[in-house]
N, C-alpha and C. Protein backbone atom coordinates (compact mmCIF):
# COMPACT_ATOMS: atom_id res chain seq x y z
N UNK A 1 80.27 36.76 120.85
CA UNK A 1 81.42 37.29 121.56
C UNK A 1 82.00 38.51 120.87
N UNK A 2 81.78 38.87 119.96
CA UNK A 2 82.56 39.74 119.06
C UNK A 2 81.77 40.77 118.88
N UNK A 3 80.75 41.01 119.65
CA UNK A 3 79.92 42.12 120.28
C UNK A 3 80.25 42.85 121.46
N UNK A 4 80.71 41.65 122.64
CA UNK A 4 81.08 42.23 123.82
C UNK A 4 82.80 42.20 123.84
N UNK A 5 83.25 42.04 122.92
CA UNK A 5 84.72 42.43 122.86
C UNK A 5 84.68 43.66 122.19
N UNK A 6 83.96 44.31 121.22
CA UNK A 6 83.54 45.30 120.67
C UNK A 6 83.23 46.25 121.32
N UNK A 7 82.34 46.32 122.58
CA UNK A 7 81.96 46.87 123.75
C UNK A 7 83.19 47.38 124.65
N UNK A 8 83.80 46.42 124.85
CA UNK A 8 84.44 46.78 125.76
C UNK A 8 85.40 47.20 125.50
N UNK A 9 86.06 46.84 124.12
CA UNK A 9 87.20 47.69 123.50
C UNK A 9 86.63 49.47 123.40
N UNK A 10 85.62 49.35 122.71
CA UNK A 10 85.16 50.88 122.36
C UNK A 10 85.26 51.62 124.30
N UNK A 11 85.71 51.15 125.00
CA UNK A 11 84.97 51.51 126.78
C UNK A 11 86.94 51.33 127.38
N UNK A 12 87.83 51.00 126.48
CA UNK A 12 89.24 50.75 126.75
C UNK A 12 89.75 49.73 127.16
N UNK A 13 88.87 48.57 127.12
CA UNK A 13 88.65 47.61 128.45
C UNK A 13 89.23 46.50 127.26
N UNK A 14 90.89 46.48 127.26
CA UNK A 14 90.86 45.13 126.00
C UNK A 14 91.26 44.00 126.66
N UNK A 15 91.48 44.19 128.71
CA UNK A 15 91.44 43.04 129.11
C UNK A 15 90.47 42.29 129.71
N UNK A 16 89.21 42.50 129.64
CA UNK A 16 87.97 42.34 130.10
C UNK A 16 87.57 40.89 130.63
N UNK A 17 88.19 39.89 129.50
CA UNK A 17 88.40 38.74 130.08
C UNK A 17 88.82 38.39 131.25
N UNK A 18 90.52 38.58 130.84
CA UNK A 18 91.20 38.15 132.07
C UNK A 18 90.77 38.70 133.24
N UNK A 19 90.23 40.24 133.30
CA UNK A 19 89.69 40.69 134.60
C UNK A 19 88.29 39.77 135.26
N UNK A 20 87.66 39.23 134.14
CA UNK A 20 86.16 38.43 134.40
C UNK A 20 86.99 37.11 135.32
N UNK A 21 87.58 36.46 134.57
CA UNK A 21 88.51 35.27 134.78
C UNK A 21 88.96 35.44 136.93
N UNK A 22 89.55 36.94 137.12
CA UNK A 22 90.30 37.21 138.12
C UNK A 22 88.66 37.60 139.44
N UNK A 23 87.90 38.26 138.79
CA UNK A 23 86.55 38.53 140.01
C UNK A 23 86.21 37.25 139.71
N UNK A 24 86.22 35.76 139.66
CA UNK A 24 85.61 34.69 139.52
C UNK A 24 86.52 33.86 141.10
N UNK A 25 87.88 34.70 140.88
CA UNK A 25 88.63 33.77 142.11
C UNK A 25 88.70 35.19 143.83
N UNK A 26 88.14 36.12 143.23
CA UNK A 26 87.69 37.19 144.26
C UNK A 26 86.93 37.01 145.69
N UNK A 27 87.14 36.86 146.68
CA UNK A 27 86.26 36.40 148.39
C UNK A 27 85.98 37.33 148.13
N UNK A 28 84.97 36.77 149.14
CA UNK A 28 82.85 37.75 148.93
C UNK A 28 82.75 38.92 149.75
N UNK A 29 84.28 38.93 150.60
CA UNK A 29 84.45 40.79 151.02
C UNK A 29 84.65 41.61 149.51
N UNK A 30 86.34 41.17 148.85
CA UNK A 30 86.87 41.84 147.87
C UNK A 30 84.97 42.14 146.77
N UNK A 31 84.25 41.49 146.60
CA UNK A 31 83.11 41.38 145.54
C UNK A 31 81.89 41.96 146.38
N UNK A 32 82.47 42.20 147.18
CA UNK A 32 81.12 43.23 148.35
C UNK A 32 81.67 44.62 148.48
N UNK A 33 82.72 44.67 148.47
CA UNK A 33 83.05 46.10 148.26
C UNK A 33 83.44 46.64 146.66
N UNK A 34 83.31 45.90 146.10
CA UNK A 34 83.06 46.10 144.71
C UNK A 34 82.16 46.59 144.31
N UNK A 35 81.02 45.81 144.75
CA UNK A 35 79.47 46.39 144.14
C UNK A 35 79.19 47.58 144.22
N UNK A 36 79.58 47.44 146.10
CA UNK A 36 78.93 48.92 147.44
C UNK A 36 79.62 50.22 146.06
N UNK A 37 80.82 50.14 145.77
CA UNK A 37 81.36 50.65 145.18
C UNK A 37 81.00 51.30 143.77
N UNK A 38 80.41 50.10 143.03
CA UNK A 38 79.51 49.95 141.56
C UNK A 38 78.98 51.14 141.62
N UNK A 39 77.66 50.52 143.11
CA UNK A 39 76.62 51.45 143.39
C UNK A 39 76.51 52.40 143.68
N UNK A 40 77.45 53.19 144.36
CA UNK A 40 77.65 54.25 145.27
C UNK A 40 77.91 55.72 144.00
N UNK A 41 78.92 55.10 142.61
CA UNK A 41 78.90 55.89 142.25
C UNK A 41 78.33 56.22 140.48
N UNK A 42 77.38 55.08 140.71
CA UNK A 42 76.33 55.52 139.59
C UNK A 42 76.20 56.93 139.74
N UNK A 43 76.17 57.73 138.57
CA UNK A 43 75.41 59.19 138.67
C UNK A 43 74.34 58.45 137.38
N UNK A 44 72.86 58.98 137.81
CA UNK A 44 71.82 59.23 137.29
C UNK A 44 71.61 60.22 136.31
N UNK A 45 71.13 60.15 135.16
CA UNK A 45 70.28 60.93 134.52
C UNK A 45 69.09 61.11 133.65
N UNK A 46 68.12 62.02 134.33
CA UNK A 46 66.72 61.34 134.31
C UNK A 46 66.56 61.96 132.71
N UNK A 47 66.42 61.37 131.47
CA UNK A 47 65.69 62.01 130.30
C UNK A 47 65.02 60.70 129.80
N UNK A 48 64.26 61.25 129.21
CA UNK A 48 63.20 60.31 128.16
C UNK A 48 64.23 59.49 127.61
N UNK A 49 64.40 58.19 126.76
CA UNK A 49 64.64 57.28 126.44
C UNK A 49 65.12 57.91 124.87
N UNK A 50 64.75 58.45 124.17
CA UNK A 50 64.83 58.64 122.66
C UNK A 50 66.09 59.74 123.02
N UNK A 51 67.11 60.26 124.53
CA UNK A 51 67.52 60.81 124.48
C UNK A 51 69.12 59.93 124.86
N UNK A 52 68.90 59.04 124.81
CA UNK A 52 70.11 57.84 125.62
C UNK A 52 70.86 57.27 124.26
N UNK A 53 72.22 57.90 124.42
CA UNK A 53 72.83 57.39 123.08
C UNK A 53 74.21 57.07 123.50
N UNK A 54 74.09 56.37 124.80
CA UNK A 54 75.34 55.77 125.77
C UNK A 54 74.92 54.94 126.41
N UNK A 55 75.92 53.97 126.96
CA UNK A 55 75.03 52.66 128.21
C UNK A 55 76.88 52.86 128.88
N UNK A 56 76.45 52.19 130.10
CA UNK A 56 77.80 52.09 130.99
C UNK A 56 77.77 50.73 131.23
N UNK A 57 79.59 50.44 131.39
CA UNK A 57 79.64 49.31 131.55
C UNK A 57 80.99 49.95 132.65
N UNK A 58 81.11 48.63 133.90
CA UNK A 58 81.77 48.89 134.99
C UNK A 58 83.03 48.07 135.04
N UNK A 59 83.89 48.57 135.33
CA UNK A 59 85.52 47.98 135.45
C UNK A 59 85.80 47.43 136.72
N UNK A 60 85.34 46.30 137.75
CA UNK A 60 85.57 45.91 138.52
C UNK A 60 87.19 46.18 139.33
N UNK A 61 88.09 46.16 138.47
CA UNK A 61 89.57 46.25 138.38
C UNK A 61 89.52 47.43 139.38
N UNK A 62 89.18 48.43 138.00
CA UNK A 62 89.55 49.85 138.56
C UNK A 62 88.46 50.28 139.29
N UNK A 63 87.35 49.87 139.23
CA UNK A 63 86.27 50.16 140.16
C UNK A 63 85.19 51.54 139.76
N UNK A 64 85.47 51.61 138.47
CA UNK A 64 85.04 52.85 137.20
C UNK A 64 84.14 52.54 136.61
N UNK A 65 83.17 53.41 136.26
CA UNK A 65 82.45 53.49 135.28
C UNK A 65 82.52 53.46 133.80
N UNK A 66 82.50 53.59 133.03
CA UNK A 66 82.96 53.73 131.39
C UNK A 66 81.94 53.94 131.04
N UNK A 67 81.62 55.15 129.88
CA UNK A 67 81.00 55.54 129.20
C UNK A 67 80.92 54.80 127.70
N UNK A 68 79.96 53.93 126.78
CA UNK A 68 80.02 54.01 125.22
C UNK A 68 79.33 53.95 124.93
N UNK A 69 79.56 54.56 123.26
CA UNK A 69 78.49 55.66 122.52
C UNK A 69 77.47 54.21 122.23
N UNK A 70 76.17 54.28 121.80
CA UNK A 70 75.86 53.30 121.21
C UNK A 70 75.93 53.10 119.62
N UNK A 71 75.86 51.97 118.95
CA UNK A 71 76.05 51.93 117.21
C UNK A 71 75.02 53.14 116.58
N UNK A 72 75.14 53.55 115.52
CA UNK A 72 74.43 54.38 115.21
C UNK A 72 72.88 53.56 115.16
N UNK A 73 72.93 52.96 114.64
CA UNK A 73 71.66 51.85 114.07
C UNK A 73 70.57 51.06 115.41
N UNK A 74 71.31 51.78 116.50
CA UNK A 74 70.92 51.42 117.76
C UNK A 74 69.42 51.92 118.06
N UNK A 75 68.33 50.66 118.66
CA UNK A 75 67.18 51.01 119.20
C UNK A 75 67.25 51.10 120.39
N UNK A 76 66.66 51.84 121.17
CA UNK A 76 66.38 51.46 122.65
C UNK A 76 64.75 51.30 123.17
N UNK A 77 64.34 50.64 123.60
CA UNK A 77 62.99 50.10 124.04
C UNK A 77 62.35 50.12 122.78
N UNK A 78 62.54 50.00 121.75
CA UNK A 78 61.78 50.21 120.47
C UNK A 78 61.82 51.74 119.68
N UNK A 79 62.98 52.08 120.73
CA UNK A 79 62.92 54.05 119.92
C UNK A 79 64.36 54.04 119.30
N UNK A 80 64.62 54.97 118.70
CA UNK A 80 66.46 54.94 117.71
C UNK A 80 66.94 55.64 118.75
N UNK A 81 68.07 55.60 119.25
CA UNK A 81 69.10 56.44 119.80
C UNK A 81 69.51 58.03 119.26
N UNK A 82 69.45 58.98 120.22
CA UNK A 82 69.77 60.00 119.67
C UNK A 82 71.24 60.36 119.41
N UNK A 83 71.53 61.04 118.11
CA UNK A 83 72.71 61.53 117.87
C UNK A 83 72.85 62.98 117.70
């Protein structure tokens, strides 16, 4: 747990719980237009893997994306993260 509180603090997110806690009591419209939402505004970007030194994590709440950096010490598919 003290990984994904880590996460989500570094992303601003220090209520992450209680928001998990609140989409658990959410009808399957409110959590369908959530997703449509998720999805709609992924932006893509296509580079090689040894170039990814961020992952996103999504704020259901606000319906946002969040950007964070990854640890320095970070692999991805077996490659180091660029800095």
């Amino acid at each position: 747990m003290m990984l994904l509180d880590s996460v989500h603090e570094r992303a601003g997110l220090f209520a992450w719980r209680d928001t998990n806690r609140q989409v658990l009591d959410w009808n399957i419209e409110k959590v369908n237009v959530t997703v449509r939402a998720a999805v709609k505004s992924i932006q893509l970007a296509e580079v090689g893997v040894e170039h990814c030194n961020q992952f996103a994590l999504f704020d259901p709440e606000a319906r946002q994306w969040h950007l964070v950096d990854l640890p320095p010490d970070t692999t991805v598919f077996g490659k180091g993260a660029a800095r």
